[in-house]
Protein backbone atom coordinates (compact mmCIF):
# COMPACT_ATOMS: atom_id res chain seq x y z
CA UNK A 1 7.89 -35.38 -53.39
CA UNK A 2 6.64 -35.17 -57.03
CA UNK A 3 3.27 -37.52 -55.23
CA UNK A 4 2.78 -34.36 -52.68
CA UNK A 5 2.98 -31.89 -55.28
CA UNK A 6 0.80 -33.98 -57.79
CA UNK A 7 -1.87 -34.24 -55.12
CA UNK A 8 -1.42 -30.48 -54.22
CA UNK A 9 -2.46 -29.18 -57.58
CA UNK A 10 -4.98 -31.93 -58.13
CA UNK A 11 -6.69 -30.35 -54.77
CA UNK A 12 -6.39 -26.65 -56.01
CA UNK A 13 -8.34 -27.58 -59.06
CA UNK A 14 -10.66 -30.16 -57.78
CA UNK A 15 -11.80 -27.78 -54.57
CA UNK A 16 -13.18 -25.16 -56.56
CA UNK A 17 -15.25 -27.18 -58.79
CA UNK A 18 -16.69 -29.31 -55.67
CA UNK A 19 -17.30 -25.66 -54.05
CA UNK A 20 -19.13 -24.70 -57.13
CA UNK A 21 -20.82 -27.38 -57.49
CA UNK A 22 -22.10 -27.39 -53.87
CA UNK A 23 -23.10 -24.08 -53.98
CA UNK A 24 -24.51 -24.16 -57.14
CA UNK A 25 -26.68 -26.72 -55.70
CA UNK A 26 -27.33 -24.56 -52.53
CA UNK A 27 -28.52 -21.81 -54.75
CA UNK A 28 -30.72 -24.25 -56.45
CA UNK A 29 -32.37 -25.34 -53.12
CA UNK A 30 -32.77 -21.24 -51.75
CA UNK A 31 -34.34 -20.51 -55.58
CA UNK A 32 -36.81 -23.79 -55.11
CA UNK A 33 -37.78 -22.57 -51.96
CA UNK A 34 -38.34 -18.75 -52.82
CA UNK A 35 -40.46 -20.11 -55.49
CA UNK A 36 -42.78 -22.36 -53.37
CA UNK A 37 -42.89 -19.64 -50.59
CA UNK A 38 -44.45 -17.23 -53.81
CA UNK A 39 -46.51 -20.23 -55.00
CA UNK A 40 -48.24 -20.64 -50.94
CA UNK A 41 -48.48 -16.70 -50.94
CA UNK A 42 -50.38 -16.54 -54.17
CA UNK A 43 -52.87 -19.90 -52.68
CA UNK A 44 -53.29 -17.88 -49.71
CA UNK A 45 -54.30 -14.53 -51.39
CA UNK A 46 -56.90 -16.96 -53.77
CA UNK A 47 -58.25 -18.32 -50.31
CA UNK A 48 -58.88 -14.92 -48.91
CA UNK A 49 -61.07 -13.95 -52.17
CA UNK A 50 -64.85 -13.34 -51.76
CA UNK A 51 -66.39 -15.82 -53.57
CA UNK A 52 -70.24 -16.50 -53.95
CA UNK A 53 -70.40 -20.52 -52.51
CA UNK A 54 -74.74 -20.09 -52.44
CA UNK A 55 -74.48 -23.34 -55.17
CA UNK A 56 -73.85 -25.39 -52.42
CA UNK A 57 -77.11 -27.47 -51.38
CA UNK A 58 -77.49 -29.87 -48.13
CA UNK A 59 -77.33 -32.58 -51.13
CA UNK A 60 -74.50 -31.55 -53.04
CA UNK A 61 -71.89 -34.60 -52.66
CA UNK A 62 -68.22 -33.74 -50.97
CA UNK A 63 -66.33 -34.27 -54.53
CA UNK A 64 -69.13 -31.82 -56.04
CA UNK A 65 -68.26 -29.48 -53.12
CA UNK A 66 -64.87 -29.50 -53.73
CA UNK A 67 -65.68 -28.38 -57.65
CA UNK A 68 -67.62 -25.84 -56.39
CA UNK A 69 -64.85 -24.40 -54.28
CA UNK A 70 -61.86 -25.02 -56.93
CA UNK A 71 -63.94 -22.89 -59.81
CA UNK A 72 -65.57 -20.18 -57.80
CA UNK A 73 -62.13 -18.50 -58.39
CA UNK A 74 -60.48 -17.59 -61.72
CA UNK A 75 -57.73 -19.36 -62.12
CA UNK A 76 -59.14 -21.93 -60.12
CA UNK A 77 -58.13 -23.13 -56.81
CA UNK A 78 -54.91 -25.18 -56.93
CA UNK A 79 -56.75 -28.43 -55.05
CA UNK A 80 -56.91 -32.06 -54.66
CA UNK A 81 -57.97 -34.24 -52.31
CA UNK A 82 -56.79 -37.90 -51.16
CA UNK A 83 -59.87 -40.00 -51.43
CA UNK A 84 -57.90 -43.42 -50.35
CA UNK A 85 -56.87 -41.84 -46.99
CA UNK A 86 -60.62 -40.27 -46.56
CA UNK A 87 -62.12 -43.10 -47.66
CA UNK A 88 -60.13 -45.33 -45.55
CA UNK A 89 -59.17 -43.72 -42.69
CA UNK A 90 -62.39 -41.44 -42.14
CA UNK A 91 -65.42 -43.74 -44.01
CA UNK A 92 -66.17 -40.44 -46.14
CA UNK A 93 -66.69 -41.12 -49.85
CA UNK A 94 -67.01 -38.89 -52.62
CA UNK A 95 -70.87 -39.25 -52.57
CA UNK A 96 -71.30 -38.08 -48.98
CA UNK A 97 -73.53 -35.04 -48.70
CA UNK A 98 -72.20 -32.23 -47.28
CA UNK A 99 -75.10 -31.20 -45.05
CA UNK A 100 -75.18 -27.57 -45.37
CA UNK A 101 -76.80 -24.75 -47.60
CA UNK A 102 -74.63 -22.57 -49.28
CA UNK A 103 -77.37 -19.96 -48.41
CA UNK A 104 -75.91 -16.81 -46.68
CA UNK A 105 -72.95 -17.83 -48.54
CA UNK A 106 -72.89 -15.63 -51.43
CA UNK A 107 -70.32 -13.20 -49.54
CA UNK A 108 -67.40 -14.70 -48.35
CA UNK A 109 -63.71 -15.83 -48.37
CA UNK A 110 -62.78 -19.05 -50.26
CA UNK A 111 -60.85 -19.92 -46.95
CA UNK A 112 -64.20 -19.58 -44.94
CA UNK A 113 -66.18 -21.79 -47.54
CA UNK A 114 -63.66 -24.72 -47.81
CA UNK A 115 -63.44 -24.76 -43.58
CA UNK A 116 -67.30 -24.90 -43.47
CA UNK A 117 -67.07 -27.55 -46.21
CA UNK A 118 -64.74 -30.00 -44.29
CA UNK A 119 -66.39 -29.41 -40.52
CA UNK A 120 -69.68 -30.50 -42.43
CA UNK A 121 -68.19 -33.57 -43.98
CA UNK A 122 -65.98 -34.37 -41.35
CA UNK A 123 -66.96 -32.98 -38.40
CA UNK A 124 -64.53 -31.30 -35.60
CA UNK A 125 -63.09 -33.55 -32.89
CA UNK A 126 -64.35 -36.84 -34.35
CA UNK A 127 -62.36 -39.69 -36.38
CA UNK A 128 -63.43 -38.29 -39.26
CA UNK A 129 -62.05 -34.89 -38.70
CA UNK A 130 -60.46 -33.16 -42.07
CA UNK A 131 -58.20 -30.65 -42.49
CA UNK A 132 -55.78 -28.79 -45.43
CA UNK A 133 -52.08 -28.01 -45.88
CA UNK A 134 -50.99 -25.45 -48.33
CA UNK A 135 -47.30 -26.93 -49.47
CA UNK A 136 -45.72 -25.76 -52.97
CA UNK A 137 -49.12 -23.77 -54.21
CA UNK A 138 -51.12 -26.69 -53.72
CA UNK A 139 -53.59 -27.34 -51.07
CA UNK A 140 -54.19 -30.87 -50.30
CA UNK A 141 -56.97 -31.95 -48.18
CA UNK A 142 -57.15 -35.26 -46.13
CA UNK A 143 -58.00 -36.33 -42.49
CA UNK A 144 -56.12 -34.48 -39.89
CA UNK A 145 -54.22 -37.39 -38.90
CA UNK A 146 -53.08 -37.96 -42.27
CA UNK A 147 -51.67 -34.58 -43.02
CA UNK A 148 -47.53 -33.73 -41.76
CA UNK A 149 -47.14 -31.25 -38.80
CA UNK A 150 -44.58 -28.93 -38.01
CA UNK A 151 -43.28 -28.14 -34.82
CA UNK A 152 -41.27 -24.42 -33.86
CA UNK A 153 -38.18 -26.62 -34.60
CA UNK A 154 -39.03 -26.18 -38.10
CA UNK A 155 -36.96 -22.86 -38.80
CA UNK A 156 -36.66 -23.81 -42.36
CA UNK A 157 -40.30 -22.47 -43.10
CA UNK A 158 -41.86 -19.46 -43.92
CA UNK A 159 -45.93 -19.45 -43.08
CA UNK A 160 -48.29 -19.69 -40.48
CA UNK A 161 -51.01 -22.00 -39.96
CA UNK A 162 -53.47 -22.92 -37.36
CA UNK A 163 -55.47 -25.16 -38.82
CA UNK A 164 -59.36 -25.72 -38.61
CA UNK A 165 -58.13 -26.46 -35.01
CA UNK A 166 -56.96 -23.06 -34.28
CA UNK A 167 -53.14 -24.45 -33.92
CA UNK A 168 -51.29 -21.62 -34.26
CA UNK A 169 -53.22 -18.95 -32.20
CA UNK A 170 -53.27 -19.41 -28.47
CA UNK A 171 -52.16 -23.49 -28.76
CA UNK A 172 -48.46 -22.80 -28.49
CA UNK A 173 -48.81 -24.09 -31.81
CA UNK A 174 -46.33 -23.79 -34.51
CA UNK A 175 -45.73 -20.31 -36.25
CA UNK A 176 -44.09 -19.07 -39.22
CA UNK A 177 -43.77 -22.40 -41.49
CA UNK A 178 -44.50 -23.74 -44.45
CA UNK A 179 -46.30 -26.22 -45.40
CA UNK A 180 -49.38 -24.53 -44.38
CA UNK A 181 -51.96 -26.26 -42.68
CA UNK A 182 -55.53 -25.00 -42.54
CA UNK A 183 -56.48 -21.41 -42.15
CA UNK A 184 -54.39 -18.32 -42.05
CA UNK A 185 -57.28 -16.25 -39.85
């Protein structure tokens, strides 16, 4: 008998710190995520800025062209990009040219700019196809293959995307998650 009651109390003051310790670490999680779901709003409200991209020469290199896009903004464009799976998985290095004058480009959004970037450097529909997520703030650009998708299964995000493939409008493609894959528009 004295076991049963032993155990008892040991179980009314173990329970509550567990619970508090597991929702404690819920709350943690929900607070993480409300900040990343700011932190993707505020990329996406830098992407939709008119910027002035008529820098950009037929011979500017890719990793120039990136630059270019990052600092036309102030504070600059959360960005990076992974070379090895470009490089490797696409044949596009740093030094490719991008193919395309930033002329009539003086008056438009960030967003429009790094799309026009990546179709020139990676064309649309080829292995070399490249594409962007926005995930935590940061976009991160690599070839389409490369980059995670998200399926309507994925309740626990908050964004759309569609993607320099147009994904999410008309595709049945995935709407309202995060991370954020191409373009918003």
């Amino acid at each position: 008998m004295k076991r049963k009651a032993r155990a008892t109390v040991t179980l009314r003051i173990i329970t509550p710190v567990i619970l508090a310790a597991c929702l404690s670490g819920c709350a943690a999680t929900k607070s993480y995520y409300e900040e990343s779901v700011k932190r993707n709003t505020a990329t996406q409200k830098q992407l939709d800025q008119v910027v002035d991209l008529s820098g950009l020469k037929e011979e500017t290199a890719f990793e120039k062209a990136v630059d270019i896009l990052r600092n036309s903004i102030d504070p600059p464009l959360n960005i990076v990009v992974m070379w090895n799976d470009i490089s490797e998985n696409a044949f596009i290095e740093k030094e490719r040219l991008i193919g395309i004058s930033g002329r009539g480009l003086s008056n438009v959004s960030l967003r429009t700019g790094l799309k026009l970037v990546l179709r020139a450097v990676g064309g649309v529909g080829d292995l070399s196809e490249l594409d962007y997520i926005i995930d935590d703030g940061l976009v991160t650009i690599a070839t389409k293959d490369s980059l995670p998708t998200y399926t309507d299964d994925d309740t626990d995000y908050d964004a759309d995307f569609d993607g320099l493939g147009g994904y999410g409008d008309g595709a049945g493609g995935p709407k309202n998650i995060t991370p954020i894959q191409g373009d918003q528009n």
